[in-house]
Protein backbone atom coordinates (compact mmCIF):
# COMPACT_ATOMS: atom_id res chain seq x y z
CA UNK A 1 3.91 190.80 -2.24
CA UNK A 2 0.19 191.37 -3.91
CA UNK A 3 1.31 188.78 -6.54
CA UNK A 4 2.23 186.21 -3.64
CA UNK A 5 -1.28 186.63 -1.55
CA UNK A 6 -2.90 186.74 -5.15
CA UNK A 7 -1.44 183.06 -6.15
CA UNK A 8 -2.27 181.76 -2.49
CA UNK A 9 -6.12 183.00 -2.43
CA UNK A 10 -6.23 181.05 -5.78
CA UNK A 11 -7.70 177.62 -4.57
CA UNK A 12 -6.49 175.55 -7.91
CA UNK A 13 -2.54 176.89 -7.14
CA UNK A 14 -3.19 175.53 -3.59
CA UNK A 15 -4.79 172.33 -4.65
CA UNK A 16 -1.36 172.14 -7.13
CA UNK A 17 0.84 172.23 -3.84
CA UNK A 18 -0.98 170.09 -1.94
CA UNK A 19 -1.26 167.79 -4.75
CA UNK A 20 2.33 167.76 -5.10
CA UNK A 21 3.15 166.68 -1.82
CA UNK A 22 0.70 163.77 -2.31
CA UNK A 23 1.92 163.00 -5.10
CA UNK A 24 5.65 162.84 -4.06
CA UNK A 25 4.15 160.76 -1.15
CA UNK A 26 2.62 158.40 -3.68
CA UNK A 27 5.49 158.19 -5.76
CA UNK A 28 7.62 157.25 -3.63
CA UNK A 29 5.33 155.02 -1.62
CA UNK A 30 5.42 153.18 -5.13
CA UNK A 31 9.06 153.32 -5.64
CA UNK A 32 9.94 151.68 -2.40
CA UNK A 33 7.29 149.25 -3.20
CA UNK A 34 8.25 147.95 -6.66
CA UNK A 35 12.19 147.99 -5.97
CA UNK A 36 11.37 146.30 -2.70
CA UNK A 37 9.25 142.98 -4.06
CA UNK A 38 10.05 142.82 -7.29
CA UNK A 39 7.16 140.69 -8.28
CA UNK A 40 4.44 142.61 -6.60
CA UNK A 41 2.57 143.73 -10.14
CA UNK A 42 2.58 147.73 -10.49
CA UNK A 43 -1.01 148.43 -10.14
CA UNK A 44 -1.14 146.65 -6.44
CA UNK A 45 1.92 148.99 -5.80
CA UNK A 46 -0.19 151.69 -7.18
CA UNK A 47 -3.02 151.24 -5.06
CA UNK A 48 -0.55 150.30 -1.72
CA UNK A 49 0.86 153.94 -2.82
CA UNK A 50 -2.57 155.49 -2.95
CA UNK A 51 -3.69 154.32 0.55
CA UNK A 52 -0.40 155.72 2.40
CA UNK A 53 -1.02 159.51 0.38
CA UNK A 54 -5.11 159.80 0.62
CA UNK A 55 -4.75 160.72 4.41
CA UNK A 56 -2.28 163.29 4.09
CA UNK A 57 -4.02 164.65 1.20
CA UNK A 58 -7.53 164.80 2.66
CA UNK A 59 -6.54 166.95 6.11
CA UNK A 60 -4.08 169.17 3.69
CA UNK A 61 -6.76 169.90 1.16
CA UNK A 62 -9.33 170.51 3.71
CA UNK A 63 -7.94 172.65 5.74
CA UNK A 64 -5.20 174.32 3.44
CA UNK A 65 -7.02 174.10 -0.06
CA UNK A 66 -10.40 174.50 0.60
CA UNK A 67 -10.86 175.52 4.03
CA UNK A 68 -13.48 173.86 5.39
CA UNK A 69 -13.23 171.29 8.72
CA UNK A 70 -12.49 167.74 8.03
CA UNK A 71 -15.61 165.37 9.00
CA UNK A 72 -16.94 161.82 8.62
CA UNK A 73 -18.96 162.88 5.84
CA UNK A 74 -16.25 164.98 3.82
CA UNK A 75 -13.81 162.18 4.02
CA UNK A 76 -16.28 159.37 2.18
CA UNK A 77 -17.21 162.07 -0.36
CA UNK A 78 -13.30 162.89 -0.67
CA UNK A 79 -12.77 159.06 -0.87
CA UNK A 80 -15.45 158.15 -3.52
CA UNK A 81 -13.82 161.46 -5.72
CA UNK A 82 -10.16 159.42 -5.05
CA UNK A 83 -11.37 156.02 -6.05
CA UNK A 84 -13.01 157.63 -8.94
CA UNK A 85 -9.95 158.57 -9.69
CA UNK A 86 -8.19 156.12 -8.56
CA UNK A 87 -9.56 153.53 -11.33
CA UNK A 88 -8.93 156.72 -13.85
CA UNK A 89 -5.31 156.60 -13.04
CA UNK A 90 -4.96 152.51 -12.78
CA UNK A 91 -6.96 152.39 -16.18
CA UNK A 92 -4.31 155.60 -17.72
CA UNK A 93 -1.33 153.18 -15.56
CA UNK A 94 -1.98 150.32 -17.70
CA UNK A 95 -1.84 152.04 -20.83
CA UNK A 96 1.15 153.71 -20.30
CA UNK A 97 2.56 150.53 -19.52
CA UNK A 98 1.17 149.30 -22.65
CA UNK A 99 2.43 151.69 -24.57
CA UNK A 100 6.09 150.60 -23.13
CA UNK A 101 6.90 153.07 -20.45
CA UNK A 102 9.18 151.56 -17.74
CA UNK A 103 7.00 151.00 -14.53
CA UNK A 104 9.06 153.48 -12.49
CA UNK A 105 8.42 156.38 -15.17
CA UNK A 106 4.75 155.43 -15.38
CA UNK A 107 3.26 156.89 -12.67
CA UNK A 108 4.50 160.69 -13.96
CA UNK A 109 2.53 160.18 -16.67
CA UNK A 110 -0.54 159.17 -15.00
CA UNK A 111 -0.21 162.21 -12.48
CA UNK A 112 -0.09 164.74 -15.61
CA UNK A 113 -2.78 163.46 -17.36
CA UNK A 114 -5.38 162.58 -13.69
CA UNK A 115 -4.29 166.31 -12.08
CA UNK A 116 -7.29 168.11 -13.74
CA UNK A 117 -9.89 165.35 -14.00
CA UNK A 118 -9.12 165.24 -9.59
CA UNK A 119 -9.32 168.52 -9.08
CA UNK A 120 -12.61 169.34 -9.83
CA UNK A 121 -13.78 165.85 -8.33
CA UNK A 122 -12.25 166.61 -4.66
CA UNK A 123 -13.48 170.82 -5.20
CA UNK A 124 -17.17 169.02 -5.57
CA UNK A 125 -16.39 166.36 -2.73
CA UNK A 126 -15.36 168.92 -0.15
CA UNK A 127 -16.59 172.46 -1.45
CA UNK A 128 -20.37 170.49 -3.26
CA UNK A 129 -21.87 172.91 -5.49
CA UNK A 130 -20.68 175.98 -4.03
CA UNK A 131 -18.71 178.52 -6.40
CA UNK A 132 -15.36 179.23 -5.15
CA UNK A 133 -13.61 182.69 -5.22
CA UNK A 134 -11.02 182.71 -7.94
């Protein structure tokens, strides 16, 4: 049981969950999205995707990641860290695309290679320059 309180206190194993469940949001946001209008180009599914998960992801990571009450203020920080990295993940999008990944195996990619770069963007937005316990 230590081991199990030990991996919850750690805030970047509970920024992985809650990033997974925005992530499954996203991706399948997307999913739905390109099988459903065929034509719609994959980045405008992308960022269709992104505006139905950043909700969901901002109350979860305030409350459950970082702990700290949701406000005006916190959400257009956590925003501006998302649309940071939002433009990462459209810019890494494209070149997996390029690079001739299908557009439904794409966004897996992007998600490996954003996770870390996000992280320590939404820690800043919501936590600022506060140190964390590890």
């Amino acid at each position: 049981m230590d081991i199990l309180r030990r991996l919850y206190e750690h805030p970047f194993l509970r920024f992985a969950a809650v990033g997974a469940v925005a992530t499954g949001i996203n991706y399948a946001t997307y999913t739905l999205l390109v099988l459903q209008f065929e034509e719609l180009i994959p980045e405008a599914a992308y960022v269709g995707a992104f505006c139905v998960s950043i909700v969901c992801n901002f109350l979860l990571s305030s409350y459950f990641t970082f702990g700290v009450r949701p406000t005006w203020t916190r959400a257009g920080k956590f925003l501006a860290a998302h649309l940071i990295n939002l433009v990462n993940e459209l810019i890494l999008l494209r070149l997996w695309l390029w690079l001739g990944v299908p557009k439904l195996f794409a966004p897996p990619c992007v998600f490996l290679v954003a996770f870390p770069v996000n992280y320590f963007l939404v820690r800043f937005a919501l936590r600022g320059r506060r140190t964390m316990p590890e």
